[in-house]
Protein backbone atom coordinates (compact mmCIF):
# COMPACT_ATOMS: atom_id res chain seq x y z
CA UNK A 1 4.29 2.74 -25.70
CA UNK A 2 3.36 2.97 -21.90
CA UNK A 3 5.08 5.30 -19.83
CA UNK A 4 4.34 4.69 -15.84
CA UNK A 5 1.61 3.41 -13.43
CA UNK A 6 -1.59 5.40 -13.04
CA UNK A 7 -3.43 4.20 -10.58
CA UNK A 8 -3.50 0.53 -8.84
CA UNK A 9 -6.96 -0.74 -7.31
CA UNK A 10 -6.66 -2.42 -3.96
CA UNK A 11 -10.30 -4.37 -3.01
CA UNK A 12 -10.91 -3.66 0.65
CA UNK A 13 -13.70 -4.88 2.94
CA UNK A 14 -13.89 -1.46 5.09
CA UNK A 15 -12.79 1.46 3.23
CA UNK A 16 -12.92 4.00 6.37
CA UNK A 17 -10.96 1.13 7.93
CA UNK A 18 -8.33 1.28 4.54
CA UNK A 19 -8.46 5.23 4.59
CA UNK A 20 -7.50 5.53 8.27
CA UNK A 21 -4.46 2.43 7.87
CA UNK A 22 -3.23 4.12 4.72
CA UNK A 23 -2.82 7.81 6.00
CA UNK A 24 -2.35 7.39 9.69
CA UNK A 25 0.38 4.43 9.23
CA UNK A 26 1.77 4.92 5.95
CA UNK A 27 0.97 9.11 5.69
CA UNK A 28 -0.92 8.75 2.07
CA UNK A 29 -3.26 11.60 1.55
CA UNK A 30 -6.70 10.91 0.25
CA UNK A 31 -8.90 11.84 -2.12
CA UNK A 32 -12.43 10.70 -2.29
CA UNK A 33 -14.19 10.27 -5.28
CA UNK A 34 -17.44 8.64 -4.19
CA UNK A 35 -18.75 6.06 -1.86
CA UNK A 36 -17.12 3.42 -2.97
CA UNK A 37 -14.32 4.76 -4.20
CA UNK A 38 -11.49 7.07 -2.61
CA UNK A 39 -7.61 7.66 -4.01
CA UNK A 40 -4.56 7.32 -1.78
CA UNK A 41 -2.20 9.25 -3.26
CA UNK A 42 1.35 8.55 -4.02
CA UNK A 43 3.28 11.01 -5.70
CA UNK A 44 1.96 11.30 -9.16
CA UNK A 45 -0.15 7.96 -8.72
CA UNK A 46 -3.27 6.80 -6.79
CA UNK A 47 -3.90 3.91 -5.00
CA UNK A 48 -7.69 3.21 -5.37
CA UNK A 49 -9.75 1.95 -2.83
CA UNK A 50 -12.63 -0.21 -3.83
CA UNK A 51 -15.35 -1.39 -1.72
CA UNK A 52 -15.68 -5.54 -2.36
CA UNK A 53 -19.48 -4.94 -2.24
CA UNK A 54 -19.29 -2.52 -5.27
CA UNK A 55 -21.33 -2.88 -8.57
CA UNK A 56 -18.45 -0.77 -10.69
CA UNK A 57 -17.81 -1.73 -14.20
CA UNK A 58 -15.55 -2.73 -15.42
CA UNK A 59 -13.60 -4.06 -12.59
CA UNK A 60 -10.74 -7.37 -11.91
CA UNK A 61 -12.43 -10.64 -12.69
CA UNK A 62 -12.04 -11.78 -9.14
CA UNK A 63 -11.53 -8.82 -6.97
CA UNK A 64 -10.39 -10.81 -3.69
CA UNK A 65 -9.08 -8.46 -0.17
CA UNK A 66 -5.52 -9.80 0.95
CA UNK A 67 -4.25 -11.10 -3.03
CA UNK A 68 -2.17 -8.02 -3.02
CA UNK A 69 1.47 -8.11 -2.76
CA UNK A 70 2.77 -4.39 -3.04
CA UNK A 71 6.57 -2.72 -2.38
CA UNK A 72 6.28 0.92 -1.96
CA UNK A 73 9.70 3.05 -1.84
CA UNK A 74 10.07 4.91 1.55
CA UNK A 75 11.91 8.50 1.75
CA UNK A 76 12.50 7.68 5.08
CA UNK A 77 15.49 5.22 6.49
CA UNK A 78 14.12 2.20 7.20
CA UNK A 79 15.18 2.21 11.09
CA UNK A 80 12.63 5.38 11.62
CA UNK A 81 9.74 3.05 9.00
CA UNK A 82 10.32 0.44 12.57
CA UNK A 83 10.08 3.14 15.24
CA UNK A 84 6.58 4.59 13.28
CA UNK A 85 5.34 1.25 13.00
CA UNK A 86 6.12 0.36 16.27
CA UNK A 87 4.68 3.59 17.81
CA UNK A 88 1.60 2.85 16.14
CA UNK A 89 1.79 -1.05 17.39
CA UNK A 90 1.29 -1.79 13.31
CA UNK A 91 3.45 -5.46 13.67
CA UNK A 92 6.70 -6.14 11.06
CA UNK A 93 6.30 -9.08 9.57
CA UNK A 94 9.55 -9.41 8.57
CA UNK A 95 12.56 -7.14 7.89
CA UNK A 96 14.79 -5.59 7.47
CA UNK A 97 16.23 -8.03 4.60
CA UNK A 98 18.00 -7.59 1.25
CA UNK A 99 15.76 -8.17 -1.56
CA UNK A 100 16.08 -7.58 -5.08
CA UNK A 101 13.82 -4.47 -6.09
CA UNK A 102 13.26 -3.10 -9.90
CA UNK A 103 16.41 -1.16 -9.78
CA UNK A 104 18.93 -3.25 -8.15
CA UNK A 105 19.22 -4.55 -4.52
CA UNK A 106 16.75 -3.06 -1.75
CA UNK A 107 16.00 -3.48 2.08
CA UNK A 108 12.78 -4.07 2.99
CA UNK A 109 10.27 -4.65 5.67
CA UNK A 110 6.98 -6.06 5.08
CA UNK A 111 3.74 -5.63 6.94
CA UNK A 112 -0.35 -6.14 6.48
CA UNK A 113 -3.02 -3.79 6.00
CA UNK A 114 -6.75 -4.35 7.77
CA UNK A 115 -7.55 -6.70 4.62
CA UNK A 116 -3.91 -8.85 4.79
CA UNK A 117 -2.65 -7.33 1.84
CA UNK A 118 1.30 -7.74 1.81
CA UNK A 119 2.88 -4.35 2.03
CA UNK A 120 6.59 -4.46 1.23
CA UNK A 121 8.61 -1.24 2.20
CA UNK A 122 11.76 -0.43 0.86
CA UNK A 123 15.28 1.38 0.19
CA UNK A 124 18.10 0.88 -1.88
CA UNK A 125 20.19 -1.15 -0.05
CA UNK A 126 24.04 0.76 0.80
């Protein structure tokens, strides 16, 4: 019946602040659709930003900053995911470790965007 992931709706407290995180540090482009709502895109998918403040219906029951817990797949190897982050001082969390992904086993590093959403990335572990 369902066939992939449209769109996921992150609730952020700043969405300049979210825009500028989620291209500069993680390279998503955007796409704004109003004030109060702009699309990171990722691949055939959008991550929507929406402002906490916003009157939007419908929307989540209880749309809270910093309740998501997200693992995006990198192209990159992990070890050049540490020297970006590190470039851009954006602190690891923790990582690399093995974790089990969707697919099998992964390696992963997590970090936090502006709201303290937990931002997993990850490869297919060797």
């Amino acid at each position: 019946m369902l066939s992939g992931l449209d769109h996921l709706v992150i609730t952020v407290t700043d969405i300049s602040r979210a825009v500028d995180f989620y291209t500069r540090v993680l390279g998503l482009d955007v796409r704004y659709r109003d004030q109060e709502r702009v699309d990171l895109m990722l691949g055939n998918m959008a991550l929507r930003l929406h402002w906490t403040a916003t009157d939007i219906e419908p929307r989540a029951a209880t749309p809270t900053p910093g309740s998501l817990d997200l693992c995006l797949r990198s192209r990159l190897p992990l070890q050049e995911v540490q020297h970006h982050l590190h470039a851009l001082s954006v602190d690891i969390e923790l990582g690399p470790v093995t974790r089990q992904g969707a697919t099998g086993e992964i390696e992963s590093l997590y970090l936090r965007d502006p709201d303290g959403n937990l931002l997993e990335i990850c490869r297919p572990a060797r």
